[in-house]
Protein backbone atom coordinates (compact mmCIF):
# COMPACT_ATOMS: atom_id res chain seq x y z
CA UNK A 1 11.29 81.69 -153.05
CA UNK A 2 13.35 80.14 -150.28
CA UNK A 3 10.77 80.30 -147.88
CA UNK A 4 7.77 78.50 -150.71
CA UNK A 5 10.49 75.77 -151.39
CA UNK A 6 11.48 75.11 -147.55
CA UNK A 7 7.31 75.14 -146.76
CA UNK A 8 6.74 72.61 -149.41
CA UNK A 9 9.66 70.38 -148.74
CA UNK A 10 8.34 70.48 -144.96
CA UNK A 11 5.00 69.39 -146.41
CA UNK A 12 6.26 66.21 -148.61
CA UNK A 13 7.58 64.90 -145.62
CA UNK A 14 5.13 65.72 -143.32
CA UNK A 15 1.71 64.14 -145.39
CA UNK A 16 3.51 60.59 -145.57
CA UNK A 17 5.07 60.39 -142.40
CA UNK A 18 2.27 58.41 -140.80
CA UNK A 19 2.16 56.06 -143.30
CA UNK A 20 5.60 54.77 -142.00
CA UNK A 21 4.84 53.69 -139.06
CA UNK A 22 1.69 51.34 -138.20
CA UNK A 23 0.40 49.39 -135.49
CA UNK A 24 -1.19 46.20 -134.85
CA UNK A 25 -4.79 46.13 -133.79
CA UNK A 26 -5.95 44.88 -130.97
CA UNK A 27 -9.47 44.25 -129.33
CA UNK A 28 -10.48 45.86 -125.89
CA UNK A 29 -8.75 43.26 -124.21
CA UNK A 30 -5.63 43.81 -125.45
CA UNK A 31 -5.36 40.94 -127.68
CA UNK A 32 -4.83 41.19 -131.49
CA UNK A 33 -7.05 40.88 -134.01
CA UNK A 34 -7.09 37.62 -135.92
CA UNK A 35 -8.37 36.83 -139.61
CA UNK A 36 -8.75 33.33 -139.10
CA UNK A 37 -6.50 30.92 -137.74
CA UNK A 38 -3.64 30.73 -140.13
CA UNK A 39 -4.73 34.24 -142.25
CA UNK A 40 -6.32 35.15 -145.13
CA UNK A 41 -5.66 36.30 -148.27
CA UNK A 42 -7.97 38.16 -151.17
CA UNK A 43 -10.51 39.13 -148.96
CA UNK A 44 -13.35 41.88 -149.34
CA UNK A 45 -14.72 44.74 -147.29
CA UNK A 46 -14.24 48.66 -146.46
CA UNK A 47 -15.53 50.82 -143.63
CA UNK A 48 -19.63 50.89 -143.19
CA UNK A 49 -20.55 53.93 -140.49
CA UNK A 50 -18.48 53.02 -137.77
CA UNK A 51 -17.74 49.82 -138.61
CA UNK A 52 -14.93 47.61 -139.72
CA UNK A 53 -15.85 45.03 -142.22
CA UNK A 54 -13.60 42.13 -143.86
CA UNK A 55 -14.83 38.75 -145.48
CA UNK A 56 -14.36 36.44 -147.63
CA UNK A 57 -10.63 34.75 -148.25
CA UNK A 58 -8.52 32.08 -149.07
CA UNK A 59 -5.96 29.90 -147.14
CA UNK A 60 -4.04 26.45 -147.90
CA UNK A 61 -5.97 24.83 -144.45
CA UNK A 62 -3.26 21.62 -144.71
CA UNK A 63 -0.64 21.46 -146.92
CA UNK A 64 1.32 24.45 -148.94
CA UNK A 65 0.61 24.73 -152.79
CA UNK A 66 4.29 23.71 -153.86
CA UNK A 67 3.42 20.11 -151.95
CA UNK A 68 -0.01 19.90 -153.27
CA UNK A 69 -1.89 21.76 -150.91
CA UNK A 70 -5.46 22.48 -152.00
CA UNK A 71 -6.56 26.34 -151.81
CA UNK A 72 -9.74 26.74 -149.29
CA UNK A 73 -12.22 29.60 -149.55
CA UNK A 74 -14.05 31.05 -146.80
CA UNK A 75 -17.78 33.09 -146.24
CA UNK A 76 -17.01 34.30 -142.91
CA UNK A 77 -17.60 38.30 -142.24
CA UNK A 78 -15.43 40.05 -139.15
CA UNK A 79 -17.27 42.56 -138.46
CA UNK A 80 -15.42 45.43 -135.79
CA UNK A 81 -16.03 48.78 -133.85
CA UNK A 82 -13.55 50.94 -132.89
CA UNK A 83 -14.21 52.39 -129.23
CA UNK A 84 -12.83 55.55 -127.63
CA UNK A 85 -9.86 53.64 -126.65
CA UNK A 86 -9.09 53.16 -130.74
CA UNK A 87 -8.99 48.94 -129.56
CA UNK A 88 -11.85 47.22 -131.33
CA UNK A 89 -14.53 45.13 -129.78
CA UNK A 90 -16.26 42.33 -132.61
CA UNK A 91 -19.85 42.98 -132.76
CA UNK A 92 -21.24 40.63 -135.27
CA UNK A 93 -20.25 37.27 -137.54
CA UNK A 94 -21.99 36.75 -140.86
CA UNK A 95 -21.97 34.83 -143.88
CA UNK A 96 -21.47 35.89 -147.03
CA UNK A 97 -23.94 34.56 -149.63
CA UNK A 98 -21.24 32.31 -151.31
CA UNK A 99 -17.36 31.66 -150.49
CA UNK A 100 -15.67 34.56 -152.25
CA UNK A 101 -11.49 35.59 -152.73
CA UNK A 102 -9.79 37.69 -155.06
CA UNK A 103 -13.08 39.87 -155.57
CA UNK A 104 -12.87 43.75 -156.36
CA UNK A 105 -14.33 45.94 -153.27
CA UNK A 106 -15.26 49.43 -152.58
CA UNK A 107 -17.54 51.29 -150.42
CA UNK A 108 -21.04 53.39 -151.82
CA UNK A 109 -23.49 55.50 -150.32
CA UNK A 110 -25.50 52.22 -150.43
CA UNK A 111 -22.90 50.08 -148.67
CA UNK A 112 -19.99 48.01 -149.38
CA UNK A 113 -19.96 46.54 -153.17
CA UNK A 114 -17.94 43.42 -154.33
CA UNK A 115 -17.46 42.09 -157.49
CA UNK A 116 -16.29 38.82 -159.14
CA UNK A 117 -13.37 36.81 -157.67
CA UNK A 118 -13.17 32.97 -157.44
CA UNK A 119 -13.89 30.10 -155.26
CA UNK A 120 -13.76 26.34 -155.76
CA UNK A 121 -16.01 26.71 -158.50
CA UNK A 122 -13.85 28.86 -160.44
CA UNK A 123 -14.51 32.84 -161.85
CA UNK A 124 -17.64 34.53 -161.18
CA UNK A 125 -19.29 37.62 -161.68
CA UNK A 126 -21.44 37.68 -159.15
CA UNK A 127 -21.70 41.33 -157.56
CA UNK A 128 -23.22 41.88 -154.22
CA UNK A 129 -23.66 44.74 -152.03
CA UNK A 130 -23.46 44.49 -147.63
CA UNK A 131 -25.58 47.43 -146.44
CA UNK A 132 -26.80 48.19 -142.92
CA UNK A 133 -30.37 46.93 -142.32
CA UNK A 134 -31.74 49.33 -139.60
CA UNK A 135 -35.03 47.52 -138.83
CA UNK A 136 -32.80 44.74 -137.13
CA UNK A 137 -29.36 47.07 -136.82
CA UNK A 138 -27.47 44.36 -138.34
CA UNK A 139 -26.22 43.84 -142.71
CA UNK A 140 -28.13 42.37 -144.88
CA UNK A 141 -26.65 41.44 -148.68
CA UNK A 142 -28.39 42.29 -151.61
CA UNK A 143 -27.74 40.61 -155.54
CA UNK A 144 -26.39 43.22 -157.92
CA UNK A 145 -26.25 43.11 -161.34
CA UNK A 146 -23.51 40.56 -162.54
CA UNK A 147 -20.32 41.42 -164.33
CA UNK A 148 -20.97 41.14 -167.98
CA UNK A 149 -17.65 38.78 -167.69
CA UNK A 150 -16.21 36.64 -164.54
CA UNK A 151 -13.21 38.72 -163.48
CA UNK A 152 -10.69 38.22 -160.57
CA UNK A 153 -7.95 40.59 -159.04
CA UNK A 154 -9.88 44.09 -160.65
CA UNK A 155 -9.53 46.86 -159.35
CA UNK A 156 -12.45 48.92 -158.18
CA UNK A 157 -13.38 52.77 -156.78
CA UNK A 158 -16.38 54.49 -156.82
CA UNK A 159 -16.95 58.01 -157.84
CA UNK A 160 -20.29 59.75 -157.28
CA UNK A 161 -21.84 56.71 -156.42
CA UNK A 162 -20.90 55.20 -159.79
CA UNK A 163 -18.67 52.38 -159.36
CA UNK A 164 -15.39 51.58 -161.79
CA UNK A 165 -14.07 48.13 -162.13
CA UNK A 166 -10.97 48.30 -164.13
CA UNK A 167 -9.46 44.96 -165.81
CA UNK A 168 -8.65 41.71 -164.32
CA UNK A 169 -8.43 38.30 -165.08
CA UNK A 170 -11.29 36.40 -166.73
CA UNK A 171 -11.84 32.95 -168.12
CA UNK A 172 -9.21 32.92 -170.72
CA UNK A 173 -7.21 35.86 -170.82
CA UNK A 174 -6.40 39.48 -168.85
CA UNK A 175 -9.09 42.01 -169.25
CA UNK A 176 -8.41 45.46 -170.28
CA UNK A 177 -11.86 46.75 -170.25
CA UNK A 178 -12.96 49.68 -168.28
CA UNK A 179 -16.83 49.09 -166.85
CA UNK A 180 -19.27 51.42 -164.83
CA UNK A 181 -22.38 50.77 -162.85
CA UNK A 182 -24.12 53.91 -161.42
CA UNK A 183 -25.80 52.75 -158.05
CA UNK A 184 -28.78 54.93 -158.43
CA UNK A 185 -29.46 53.19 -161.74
CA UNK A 186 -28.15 49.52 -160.92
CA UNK A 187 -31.36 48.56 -164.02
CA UNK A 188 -29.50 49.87 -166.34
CA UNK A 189 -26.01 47.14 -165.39
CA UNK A 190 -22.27 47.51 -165.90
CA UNK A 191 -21.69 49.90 -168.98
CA UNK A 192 -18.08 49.39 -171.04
CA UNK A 193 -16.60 52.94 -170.48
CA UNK A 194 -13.42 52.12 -172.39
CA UNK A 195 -10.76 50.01 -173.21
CA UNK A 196 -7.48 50.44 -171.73
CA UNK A 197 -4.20 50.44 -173.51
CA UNK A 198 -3.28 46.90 -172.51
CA UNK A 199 -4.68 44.08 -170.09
CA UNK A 200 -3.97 44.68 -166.27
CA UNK A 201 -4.09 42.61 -163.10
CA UNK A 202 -3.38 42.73 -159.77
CA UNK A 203 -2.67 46.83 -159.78
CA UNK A 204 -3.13 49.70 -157.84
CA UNK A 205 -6.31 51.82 -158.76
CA UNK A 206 -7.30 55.25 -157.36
CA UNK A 207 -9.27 58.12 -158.06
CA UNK A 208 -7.42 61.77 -158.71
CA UNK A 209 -7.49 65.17 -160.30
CA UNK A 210 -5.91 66.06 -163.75
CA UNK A 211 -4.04 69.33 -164.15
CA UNK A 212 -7.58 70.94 -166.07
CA UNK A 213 -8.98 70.32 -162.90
CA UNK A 214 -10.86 67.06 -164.39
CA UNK A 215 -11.50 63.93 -162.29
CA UNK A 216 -9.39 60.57 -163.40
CA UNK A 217 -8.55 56.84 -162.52
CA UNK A 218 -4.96 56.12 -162.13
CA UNK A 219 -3.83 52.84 -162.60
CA UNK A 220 -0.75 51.75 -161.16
CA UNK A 221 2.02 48.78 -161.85
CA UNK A 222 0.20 45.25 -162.03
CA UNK A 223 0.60 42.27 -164.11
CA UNK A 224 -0.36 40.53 -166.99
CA UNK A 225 -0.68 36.34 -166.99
CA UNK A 226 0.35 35.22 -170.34
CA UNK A 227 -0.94 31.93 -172.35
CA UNK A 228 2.27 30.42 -172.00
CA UNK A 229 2.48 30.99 -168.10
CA UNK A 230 5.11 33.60 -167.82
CA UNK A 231 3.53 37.15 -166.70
CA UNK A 232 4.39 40.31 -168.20
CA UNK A 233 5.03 42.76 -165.18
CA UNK A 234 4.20 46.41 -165.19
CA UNK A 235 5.56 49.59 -163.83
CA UNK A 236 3.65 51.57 -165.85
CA UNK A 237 0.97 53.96 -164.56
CA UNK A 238 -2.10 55.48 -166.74
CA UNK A 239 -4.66 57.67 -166.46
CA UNK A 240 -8.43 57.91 -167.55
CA UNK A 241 -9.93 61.50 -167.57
CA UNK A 242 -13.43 60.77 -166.97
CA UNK A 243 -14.46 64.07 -168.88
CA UNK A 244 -12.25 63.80 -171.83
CA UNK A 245 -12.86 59.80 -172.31
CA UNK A 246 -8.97 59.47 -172.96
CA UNK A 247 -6.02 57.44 -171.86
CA UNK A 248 -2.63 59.38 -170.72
CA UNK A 249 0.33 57.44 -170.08
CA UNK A 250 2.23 58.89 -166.87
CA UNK A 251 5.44 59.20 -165.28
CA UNK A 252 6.37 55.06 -164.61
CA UNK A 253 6.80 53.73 -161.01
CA UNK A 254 10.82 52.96 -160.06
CA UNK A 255 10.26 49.12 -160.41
CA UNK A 256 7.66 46.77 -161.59
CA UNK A 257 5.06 46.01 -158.90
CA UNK A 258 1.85 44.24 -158.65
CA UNK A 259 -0.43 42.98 -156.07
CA UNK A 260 0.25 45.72 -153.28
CA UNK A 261 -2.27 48.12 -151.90
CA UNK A 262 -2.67 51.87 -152.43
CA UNK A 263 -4.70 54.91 -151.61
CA UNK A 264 -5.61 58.53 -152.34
CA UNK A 265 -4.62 60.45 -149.64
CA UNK A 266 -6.09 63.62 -151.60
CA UNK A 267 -6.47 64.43 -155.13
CA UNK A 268 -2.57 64.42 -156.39
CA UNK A 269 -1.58 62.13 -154.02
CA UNK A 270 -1.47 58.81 -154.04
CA UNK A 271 0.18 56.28 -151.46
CA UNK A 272 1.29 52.64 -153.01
CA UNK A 273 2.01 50.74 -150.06
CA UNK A 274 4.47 47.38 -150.66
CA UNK A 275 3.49 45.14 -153.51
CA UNK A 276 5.48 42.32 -155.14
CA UNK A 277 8.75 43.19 -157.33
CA UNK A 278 8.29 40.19 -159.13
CA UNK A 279 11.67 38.49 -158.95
CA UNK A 280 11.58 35.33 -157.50
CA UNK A 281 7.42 35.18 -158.94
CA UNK A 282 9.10 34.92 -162.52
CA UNK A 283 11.41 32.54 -161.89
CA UNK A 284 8.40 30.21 -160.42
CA UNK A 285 6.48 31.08 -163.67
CA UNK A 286 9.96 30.10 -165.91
CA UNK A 287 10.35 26.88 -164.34
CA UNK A 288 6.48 26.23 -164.17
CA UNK A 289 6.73 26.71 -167.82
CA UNK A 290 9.75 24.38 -168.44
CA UNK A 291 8.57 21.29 -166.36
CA UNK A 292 5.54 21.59 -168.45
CA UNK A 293 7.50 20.71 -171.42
CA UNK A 294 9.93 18.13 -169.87
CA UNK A 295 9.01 14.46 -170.14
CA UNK A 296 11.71 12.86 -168.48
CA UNK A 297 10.85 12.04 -165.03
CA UNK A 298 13.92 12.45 -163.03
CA UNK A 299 14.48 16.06 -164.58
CA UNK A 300 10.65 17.50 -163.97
CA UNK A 301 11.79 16.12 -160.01
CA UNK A 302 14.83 17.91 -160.01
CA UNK A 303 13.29 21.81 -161.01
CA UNK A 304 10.36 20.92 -159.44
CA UNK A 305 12.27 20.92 -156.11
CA UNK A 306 14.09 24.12 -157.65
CA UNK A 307 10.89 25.21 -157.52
CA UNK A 308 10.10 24.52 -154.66
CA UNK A 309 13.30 25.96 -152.74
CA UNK A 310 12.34 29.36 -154.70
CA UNK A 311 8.94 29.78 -152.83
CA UNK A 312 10.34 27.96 -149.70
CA UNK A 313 13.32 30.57 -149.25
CA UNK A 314 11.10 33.85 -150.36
CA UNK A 315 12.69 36.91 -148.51
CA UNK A 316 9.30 38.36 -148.39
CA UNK A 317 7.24 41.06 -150.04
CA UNK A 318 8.10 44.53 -149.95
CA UNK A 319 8.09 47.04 -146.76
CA UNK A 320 8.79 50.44 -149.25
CA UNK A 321 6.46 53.12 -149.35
CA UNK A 322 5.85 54.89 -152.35
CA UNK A 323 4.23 58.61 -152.85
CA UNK A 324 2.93 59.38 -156.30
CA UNK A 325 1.98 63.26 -157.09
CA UNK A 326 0.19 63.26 -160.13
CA UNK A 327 0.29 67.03 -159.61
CA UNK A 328 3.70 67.06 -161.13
CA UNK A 329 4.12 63.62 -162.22
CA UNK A 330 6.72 62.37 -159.80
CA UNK A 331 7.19 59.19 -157.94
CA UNK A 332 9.44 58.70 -155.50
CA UNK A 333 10.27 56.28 -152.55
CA UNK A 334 9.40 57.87 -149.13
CA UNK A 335 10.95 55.30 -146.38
CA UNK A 336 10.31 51.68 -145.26
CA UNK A 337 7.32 50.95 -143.14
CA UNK A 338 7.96 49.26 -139.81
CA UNK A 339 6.14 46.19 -141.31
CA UNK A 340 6.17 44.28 -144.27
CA UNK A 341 2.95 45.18 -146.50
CA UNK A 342 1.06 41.77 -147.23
CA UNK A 343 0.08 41.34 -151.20
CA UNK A 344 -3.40 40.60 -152.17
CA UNK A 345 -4.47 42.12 -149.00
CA UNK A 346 -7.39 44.27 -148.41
CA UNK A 347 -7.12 47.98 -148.07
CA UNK A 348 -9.47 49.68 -145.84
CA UNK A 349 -10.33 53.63 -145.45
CA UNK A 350 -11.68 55.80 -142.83
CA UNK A 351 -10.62 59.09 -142.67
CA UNK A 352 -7.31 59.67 -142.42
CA UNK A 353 -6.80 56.34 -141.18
CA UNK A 354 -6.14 53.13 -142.91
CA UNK A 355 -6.57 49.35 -142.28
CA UNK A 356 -4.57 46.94 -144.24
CA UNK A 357 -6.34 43.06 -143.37
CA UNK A 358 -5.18 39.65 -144.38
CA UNK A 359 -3.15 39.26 -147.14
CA UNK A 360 -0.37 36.85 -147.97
CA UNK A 361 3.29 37.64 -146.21
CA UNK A 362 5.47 35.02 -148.18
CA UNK A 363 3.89 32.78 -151.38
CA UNK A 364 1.21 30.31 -149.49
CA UNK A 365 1.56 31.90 -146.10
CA UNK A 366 -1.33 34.16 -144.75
CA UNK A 367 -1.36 37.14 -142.57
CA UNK A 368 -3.82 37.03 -139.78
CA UNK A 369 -3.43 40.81 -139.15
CA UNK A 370 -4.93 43.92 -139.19
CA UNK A 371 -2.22 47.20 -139.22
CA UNK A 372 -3.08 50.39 -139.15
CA UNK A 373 -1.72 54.04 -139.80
CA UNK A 374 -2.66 57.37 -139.62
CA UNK A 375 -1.92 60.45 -141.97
């Protein structure tokens, strides 16, 4: 018994020890990579062969939001190759077909798919797949079947080529449906698998194995944008059993967290990798909401700088990593990375290593990095 208990302790700290310590990438000649010049946030992509793929984004170009700043949304596509060396050379720059942020993303058989998101048009469900074209050896994009719904900050996996796009938020409220679209059948559209047991945003999704063997989606922490401005905030984690077609509420996460970045690192682990506590976002939301009710001039100046001084003096998102067996049902906190994790960033996996690219550092400000670890 001692020697099973010292073999799996040595294990739990072994699998997430990687995921502690990253590095910046950098291209063959030793200079980083950049996501534009300022950052990016809300981008899409994944891995595609041997490629590297991010797109898409948003920045404030001029000005920060709490002064007026406008958001900006980008169609750019970095495209990367790793050589032998592990520093990355770019080999290509693309367009997307439209400006695109906050879109769902997850790699196929068939390519990279992404779904929804906004731009300076608003929502849209517009879904679109980036697959390599061999004829020319470059990627081409190809219309999918829209969302039944315009949806923004979903989560998305895909499963045996059948792609999940869990809640979101839509035109005029959070969505808690559960849809499907099965690649091989893209005719037949997204298919409403289920309803989940409240609205979600902005939350951690992954793909895992039940105790009956049975594979499920796990949805982790998030958030929930209310009519009146103020967010619910989640640290609540659920599971879909995609044999039994039911809901099974799970062992909560330590704190509430949304907008962070997770991953499967096999089927009863999962990784959730920084995220945003929420603190300082809710009292922006509570002051938001009481200037919108104040008349008096002089008083909607004085919390609006409040306000302002919030965002201005943000300590920063989260650097804690978090490992989730859904084995036993157990979450605990594993260390603190070497870097802070950006929020709304994009998560990318190949392997056993993983890519975290863009994402915002503080409220307004972008990261123009790309860290990686290995597990």
């Amino acid at each position: 018994m001692c020697a099973l208990v010292a073999s799996l302790s040595g294990l739990s700290q072994k699998l997430p020890a990687g995921l502690l310590q990253w590095r910046e990438l950098t291209t063959t000649t030793g200079k980083p990579l950049e996501l534009g010049k300022k950052g990016l946030a809300g981008m899409v992509g994944g891995s595609l062969g041997e490629l590297i793929i991010a797109g898409g984004g948003s920045d404030f170009p001029n000005t920060m939001p709490w002064d007026g700043g406008k958001k900006a949304y980008y169609d750019q596509v970095y495209v990367w190759e790793a050589g032998k060396d592990g520093k990355f050379m770019q080999k290509l720059m693309l367009r997307l077909p439209q400006p695109i942020a906050y879109a769902a993303s997850c790699v196929t058989s068939k390519g990279i798919i992404y779904a929804g998101g906004e731009n300076s048009q608003g929502l849209t469900n517009e879904v679109v797949l980036m697959k390599a074209d061999q004829s020319s050896q470059g990627i081409v994009f190809e219309k999918m079947p829209s969302l039944p719904e315009p949806l923004a900050n979903a989560g998305m996996i895909c499963f045996n080529d059948r792609v999940y796009l869990a809640g979101g938020e839509g035109l005029s409220a959070v969505s808690d449906k559960l849809f499907m679209l099965d690649m091989h059948h893209p005719e037949q559209g997204w298919l409403l698998v289920a309803k989940s047991p409240y609205p979600v945003s902005h939350m951690v999704m992954a793909l895992q194995k039940t105790k009956m063997g049975h594979d499920a989606i796990l949805l982790l922490g998030g958030r929930k944008k209310n009519s009146n401005g103020v967010s619910d905030l989640f640290n609540t984690v659920i599971s879909y059993d995609l044999v039994a077609g039911e809901w099974t509420k799970m062992t909560p996460l330590p704190f509430a967290l949304s907008a962070g970045t997770g991953v499967a690192i096999n089927d009863h682990t999962i990784a959730v990798l920084g995220g945003d506590q929420g603190k300082v976002f809710h009292e922006v939301e509570k002051l938001m909401q009481v200037i919108s009710t104040i008349s008096d001039p002089a008083e909607k100046e004085k919390l609006s700088a409040q306000k302002k001084q919030l965002q201005l003096k943000h300590p920063g998102f989260s650097n804690e990593v978090l490992m989730y067996n859904t084995r036993n049902n157990v979450c605990e906190k594993i260390g603190n990375a070497n870097i802070t994790f950006p929020v709304t960033a994009i998560l990318i996996k190949k392997g056993n290593k993983i890519c975290i690219a863009g994402g915002e550092t503080k409220p307004g400000i972008r990261s123009p990095k790309l860290y990686a670890a290995q597990f």
